[in-house]
Protein backbone atom coordinates (compact mmCIF):
# COMPACT_ATOMS: atom_id res chain seq x y z
CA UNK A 1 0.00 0.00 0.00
CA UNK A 2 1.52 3.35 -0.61
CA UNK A 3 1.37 6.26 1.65
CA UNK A 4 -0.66 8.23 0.20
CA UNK A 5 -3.81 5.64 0.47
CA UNK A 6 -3.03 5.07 3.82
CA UNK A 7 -4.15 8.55 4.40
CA UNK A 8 -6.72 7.87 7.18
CA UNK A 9 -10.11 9.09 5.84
CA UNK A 10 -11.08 11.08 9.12
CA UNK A 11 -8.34 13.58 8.81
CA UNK A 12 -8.19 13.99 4.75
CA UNK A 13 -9.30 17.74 4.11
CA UNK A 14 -12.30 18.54 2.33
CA UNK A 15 -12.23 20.85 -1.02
CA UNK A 16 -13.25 23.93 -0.47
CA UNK A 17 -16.71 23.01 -3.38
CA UNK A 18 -17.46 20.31 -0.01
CA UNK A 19 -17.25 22.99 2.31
CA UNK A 20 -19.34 25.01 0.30
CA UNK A 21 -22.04 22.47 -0.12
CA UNK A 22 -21.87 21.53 3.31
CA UNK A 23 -22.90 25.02 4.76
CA UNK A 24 -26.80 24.99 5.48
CA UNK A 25 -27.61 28.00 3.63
CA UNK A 26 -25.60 26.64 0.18
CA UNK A 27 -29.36 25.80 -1.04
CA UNK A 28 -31.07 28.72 0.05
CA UNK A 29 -28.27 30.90 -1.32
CA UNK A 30 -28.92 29.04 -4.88
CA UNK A 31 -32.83 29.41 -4.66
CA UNK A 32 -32.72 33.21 -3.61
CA UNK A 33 -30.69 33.76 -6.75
CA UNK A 34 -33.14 31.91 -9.07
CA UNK A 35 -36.01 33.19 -7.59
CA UNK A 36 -34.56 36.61 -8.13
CA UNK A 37 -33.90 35.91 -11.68
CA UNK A 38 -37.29 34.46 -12.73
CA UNK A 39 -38.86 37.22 -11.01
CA UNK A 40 -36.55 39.86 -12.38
CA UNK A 41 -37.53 37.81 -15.75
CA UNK A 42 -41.35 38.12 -15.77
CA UNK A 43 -41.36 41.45 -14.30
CA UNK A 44 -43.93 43.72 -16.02
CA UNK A 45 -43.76 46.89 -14.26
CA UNK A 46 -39.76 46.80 -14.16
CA UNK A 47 -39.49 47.82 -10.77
CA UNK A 48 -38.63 44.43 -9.37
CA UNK A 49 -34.98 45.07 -9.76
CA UNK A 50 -34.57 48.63 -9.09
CA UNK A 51 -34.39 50.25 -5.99
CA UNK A 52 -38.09 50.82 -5.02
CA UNK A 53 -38.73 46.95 -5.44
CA UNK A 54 -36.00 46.21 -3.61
CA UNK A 55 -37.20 48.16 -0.72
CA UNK A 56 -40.73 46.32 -1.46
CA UNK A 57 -39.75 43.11 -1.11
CA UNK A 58 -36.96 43.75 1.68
CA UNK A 59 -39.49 45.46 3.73
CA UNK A 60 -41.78 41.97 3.59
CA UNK A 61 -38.99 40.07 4.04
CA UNK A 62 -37.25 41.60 7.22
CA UNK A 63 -40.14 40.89 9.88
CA UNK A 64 -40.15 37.65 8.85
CA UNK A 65 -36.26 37.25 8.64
CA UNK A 66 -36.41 38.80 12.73
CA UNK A 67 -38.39 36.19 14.00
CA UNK A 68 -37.48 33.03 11.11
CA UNK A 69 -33.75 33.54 12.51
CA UNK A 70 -34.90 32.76 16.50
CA UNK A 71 -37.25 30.21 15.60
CA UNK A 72 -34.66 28.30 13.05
CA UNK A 73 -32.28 28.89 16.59
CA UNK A 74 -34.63 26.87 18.41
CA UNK A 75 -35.36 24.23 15.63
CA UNK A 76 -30.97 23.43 15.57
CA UNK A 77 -31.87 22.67 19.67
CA UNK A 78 -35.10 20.60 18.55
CA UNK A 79 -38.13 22.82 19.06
CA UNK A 80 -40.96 24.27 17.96
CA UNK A 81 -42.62 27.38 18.68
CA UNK A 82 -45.94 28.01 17.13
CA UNK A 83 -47.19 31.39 19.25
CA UNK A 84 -44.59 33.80 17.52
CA UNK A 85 -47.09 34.74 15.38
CA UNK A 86 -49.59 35.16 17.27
CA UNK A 87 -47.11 36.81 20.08
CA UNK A 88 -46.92 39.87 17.42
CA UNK A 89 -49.98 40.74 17.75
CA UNK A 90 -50.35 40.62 21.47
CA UNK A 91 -47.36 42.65 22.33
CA UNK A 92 -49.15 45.32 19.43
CA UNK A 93 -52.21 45.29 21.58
CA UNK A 94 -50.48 44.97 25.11
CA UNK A 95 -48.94 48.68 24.10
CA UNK A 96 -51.57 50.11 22.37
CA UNK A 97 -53.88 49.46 25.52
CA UNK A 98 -51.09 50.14 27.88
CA UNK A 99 -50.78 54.19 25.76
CA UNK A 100 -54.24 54.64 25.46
CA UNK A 101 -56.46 52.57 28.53
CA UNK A 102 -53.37 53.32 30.81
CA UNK A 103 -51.90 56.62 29.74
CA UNK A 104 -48.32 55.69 29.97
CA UNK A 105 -45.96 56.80 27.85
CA UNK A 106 -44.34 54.72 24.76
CA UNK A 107 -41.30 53.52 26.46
CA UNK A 108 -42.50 52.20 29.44
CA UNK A 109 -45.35 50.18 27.98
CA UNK A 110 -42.73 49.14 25.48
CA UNK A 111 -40.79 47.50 28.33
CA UNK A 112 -43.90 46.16 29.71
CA UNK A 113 -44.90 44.41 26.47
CA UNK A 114 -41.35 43.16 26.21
CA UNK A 115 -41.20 41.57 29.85
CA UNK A 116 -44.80 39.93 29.26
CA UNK A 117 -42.79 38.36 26.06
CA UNK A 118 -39.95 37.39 27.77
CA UNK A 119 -42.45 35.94 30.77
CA UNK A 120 -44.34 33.92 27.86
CA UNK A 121 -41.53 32.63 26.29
CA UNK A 122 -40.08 31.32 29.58
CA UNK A 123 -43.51 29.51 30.64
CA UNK A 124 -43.23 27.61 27.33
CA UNK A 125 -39.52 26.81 27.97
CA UNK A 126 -40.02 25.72 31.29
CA UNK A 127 -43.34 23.83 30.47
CA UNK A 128 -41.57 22.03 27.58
CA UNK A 129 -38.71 21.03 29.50
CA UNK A 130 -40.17 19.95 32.60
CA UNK A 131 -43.35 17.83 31.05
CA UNK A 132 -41.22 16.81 28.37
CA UNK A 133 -44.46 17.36 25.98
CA UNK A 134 -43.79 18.20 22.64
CA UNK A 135 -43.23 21.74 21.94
CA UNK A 136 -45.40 22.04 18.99
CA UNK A 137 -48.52 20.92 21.54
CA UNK A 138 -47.32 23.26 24.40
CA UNK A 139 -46.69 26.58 22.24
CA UNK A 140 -49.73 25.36 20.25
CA UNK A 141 -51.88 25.74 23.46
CA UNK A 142 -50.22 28.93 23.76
CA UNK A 143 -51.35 30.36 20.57
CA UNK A 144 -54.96 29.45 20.89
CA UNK A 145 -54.77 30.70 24.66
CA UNK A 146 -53.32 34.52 23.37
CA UNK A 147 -55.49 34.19 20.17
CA UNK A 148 -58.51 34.03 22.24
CA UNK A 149 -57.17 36.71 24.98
CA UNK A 150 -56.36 39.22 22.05
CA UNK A 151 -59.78 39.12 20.64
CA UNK A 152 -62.03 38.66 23.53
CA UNK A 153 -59.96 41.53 25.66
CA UNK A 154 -59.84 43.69 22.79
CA UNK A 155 -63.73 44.00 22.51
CA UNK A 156 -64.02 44.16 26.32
CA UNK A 157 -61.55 46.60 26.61
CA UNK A 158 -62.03 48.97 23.40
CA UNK A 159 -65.35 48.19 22.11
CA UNK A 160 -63.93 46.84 18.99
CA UNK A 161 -60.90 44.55 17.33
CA UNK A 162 -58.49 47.26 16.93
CA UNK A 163 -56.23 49.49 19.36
CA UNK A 164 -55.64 52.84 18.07
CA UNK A 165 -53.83 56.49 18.83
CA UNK A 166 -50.57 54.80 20.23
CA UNK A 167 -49.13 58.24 18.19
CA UNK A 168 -50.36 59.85 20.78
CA UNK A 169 -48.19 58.44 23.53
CA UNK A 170 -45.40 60.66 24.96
CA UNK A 171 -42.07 59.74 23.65
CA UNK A 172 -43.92 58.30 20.12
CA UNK A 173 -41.89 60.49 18.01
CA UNK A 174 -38.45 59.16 19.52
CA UNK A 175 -39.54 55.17 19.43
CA UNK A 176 -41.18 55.51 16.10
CA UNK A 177 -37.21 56.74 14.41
CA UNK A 178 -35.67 53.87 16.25
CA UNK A 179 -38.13 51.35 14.93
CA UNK A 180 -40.58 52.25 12.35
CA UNK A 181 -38.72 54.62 10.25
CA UNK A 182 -37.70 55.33 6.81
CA UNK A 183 -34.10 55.47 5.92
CA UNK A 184 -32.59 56.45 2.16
CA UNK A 185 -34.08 56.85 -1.20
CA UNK A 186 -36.61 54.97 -2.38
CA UNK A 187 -37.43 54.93 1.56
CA UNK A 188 -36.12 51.57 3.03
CA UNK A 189 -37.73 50.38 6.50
CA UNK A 190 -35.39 50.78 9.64
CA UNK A 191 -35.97 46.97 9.97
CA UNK A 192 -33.87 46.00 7.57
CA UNK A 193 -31.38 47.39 9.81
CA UNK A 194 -32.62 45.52 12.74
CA UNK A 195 -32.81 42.68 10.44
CA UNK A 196 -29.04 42.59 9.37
CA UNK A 197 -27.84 43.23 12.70
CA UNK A 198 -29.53 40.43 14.44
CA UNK A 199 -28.55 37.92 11.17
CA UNK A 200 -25.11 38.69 12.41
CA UNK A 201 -25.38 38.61 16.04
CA UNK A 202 -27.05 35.51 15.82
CA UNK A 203 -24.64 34.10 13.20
CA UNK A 204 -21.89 35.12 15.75
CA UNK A 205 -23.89 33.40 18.78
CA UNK A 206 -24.15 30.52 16.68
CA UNK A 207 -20.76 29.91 15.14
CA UNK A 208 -18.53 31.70 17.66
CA UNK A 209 -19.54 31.42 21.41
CA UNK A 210 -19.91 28.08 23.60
CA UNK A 211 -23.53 28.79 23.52
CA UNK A 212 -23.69 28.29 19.80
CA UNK A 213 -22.13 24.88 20.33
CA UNK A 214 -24.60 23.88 22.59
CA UNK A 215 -27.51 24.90 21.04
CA UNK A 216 -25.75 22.27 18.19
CA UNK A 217 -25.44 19.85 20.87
CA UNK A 218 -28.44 20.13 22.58
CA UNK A 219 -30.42 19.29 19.20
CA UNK A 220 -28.39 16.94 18.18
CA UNK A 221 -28.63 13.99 21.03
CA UNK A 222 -29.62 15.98 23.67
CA UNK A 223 -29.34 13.00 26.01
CA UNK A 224 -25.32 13.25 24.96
CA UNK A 225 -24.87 16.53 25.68
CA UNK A 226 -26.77 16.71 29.12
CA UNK A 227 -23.88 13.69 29.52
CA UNK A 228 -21.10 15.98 28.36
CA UNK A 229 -22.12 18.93 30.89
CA UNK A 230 -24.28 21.06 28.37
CA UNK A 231 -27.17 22.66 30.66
CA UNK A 232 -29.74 20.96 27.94
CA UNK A 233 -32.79 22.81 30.01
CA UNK A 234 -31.47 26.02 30.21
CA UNK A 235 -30.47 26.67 26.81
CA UNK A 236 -33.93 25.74 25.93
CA UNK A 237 -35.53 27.90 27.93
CA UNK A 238 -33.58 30.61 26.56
CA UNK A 239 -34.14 29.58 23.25
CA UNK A 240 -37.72 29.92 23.72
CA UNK A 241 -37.32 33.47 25.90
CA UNK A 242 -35.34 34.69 22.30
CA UNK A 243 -37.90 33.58 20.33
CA UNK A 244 -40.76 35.38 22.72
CA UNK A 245 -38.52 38.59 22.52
CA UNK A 246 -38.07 38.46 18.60
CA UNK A 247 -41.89 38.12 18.05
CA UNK A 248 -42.35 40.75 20.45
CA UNK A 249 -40.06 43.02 18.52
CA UNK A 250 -42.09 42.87 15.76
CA UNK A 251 -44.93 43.71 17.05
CA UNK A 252 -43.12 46.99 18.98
CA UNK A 253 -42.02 47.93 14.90
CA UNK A 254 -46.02 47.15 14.08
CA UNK A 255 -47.77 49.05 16.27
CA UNK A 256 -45.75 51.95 15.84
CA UNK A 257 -45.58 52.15 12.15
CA UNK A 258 -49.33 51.21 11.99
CA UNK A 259 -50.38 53.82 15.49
CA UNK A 260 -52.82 50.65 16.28
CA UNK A 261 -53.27 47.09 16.06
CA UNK A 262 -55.36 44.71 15.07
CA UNK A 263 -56.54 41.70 17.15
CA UNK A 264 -55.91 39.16 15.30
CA UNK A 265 -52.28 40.58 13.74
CA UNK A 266 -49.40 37.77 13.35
CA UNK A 267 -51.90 34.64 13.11
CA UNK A 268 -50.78 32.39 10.68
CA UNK A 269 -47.25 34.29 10.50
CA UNK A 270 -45.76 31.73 12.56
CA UNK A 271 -45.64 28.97 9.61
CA UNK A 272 -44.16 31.59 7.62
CA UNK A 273 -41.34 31.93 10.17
CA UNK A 274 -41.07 28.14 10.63
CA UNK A 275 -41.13 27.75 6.69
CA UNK A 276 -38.12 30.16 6.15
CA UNK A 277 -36.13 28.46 8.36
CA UNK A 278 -36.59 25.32 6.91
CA UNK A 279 -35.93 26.73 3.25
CA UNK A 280 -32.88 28.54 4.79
CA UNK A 281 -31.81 24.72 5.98
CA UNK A 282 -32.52 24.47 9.40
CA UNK A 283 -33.48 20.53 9.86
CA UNK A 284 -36.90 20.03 11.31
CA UNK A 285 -35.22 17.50 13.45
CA UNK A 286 -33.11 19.67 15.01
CA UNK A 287 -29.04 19.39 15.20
CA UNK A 288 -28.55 21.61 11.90
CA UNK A 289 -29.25 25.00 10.57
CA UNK A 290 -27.95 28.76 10.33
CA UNK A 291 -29.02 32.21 10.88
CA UNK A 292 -27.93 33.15 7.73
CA UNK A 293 -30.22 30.64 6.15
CA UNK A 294 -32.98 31.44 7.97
CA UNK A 295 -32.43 35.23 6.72
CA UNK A 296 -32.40 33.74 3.04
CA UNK A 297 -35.41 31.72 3.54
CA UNK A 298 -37.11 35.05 4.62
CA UNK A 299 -35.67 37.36 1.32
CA UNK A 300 -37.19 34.74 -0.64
CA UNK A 301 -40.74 34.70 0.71
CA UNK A 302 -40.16 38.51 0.73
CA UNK A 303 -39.57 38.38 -3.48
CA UNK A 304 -42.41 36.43 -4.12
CA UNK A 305 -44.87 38.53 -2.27
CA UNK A 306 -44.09 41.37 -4.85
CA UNK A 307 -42.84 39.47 -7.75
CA UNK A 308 -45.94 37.47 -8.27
CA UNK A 309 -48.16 40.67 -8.33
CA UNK A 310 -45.50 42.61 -10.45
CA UNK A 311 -45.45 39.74 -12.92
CA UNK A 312 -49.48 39.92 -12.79
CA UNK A 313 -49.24 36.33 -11.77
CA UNK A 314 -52.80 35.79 -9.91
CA UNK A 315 -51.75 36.59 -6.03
CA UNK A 316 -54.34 33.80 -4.91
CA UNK A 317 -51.24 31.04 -5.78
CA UNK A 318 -48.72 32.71 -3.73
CA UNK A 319 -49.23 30.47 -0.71
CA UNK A 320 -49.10 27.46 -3.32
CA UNK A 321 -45.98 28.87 -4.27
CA UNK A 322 -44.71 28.94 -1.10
CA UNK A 323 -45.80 25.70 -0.33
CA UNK A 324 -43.60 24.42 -3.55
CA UNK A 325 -40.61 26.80 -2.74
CA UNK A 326 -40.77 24.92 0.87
CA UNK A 327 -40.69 21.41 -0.40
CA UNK A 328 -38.23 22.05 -3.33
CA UNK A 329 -35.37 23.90 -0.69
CA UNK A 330 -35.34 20.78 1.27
CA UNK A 331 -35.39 18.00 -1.01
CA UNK A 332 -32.71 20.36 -2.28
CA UNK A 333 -30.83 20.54 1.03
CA UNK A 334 -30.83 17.14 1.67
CA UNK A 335 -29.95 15.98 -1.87
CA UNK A 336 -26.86 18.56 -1.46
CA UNK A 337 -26.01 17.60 2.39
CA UNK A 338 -25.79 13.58 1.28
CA UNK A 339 -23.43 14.53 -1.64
CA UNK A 340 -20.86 16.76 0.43
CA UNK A 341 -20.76 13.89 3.42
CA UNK A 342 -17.99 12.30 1.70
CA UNK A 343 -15.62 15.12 2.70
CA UNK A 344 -14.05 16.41 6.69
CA UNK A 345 -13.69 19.88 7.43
């Protein structure tokens, strides 16, 4: 045998193309780009491209991106959490009652809503890890618990669905810049900045601390790590706390750029988080993923929101779409994933 195959397989380095293939968001990267392309393809108002349908579909994209990048967090540790959506809305009408039932100023109903988040998200941590139900049925019974709350407090509280005059709140003028403004020509969202930033804290968190490597761990064999000193529960809980607080963040950017909220704002948004995480290559069973996928699952579902209406496609298939975009990214992901195994970092 010669020496060069006796080269023990474990320690051969991988090319950099099976590096490449092997990152999570390879296949999201490929279908943002041909989404992008069709899109830019079909166009018929020739806007998709330029600047003002970039800030279009960015603008869609970016709420979703917030929230897609904690929930595809806690799907790497092997969760679910299905009352982000439904959390927007809440934390919308938490501070729209808390300006105008209450009289308290913007900031301080802002903290408010964001503590009642936090307090949510721990209650379906700790729930979750001490029942050992299934996520998706504890934060399930969360969402129809705050669907229910929003709607039927709402009424009692307002008369109607909808919380309004939050514009009126002292210190509006100041909360609405940091959250719900416009920045640059055509007029790009200050979420987008939001957005990026927590894409690359996360991707930090996730890639550079010990907490990163746990939340790999954890959703991997969680039984192994709790063995190897990981605190298993804990980062859960956390998990779930970060996923509260990125819901609830939304909702502060809603209610402020909208001065009101509607009861039943968010509902259904929580498959839209769960689905960009997925196309961005988070694993549904947990142990894989990135932020930066996550955030690429999101700019997708963000382009075809406005490229199926700018191509005069009928808007009524866009959730068929989706549906198609969501099974296509995986089979993709997992067809790419088996090919680069071959290969060690």
């Amino acid at each position: 045998m010669t020496k060069s195959s006796a080269v023990d397989e474990r320690v051969r380095s991988a090319s950099l193309l099976t590096k490449i293939l092997r990152r999570p968001e390879f296949g999201a990267f490929l279908g943002a780009v041909a989404i992008f392309v069709m899109f830019a393809a079909t166009d018929t108002t020739g806007n998709f491209a330029n600047l003002s349908g970039i800030s279009g579909w960015t603008d869609i994209a970016a709420p979703i991106g917030i929230v897609a990048i904690a929930v595809a967090l806690l799907m790497i540790a092997g969760e679910f959490d299905l009352s982000t959506g439904v959390l927007v809305g809440t934390t919308g009408l938490l501070i729209g009652m808390l300006v105008t039932e209450v009289g308290l100023d913007i900031w301080t109903s802002i903290v408010i809503a964001l503590l009642f988040a936090g307090t949510v998200g721990f209650i379906n941590g700790y729930v979750v890890v001490k029942t050992k139900l299934p996520s998706f049925i504890v934060t399930l019974a969360t969402f129809f618990v705050l669907k229910g709350a929003n709607m039927a407090f709402t009424k009692s509280v307002t008369g109607s669905v909808r919380v309004t005059g939050t514009d009126k709140a002292e210190g509006f003028e100041v909360a609405e810049a940091i959250f719900a403004s416009k920045i640059g020509e055509p007029g790009f969202q200050i979420s987008i900045v939001w957005w990026i930033a927590v894409t690359v804290i996360a991707t930090f968190v996730l890639t550079r601390t010990r907490f990163g490597n746990w939340i790999f761990a954890v959703g991997g064999d969680a039984n192994a790590a709790r063995n190897a000193g990981v605190p298993v529960d804990k980062t859960k809980i956390i998990l779930f706390v970060y996923t509260a607080l990125s819901a609830a963040l939304v909702g502060i950017m809603f209610v402020l750029r909208l001065k009101g909220m509607q009861a039943g704002q968010g509902v259904g948004q929580e498959f839209y988080y769960i689905i960009a995480a997925a196309v961005g290559g988070t694993l549904l069973t947990g142990g894989a993923g990135s932020a930066i996928g996550a955030s690429l699952g999101a700019l997708i579902m963000g382009m075809a929101y406005i490229g199926i209406p700018f191509s005069r496609w009928d808007s009524d298939w866009t959730s068929t779409f989706l549906g198609v975009i969501l099974f296509t990214a995986v089979m993709i992901n997992t067809y790419i994933g088996r090919k680069a195994k071959g290969g060690k970092k």
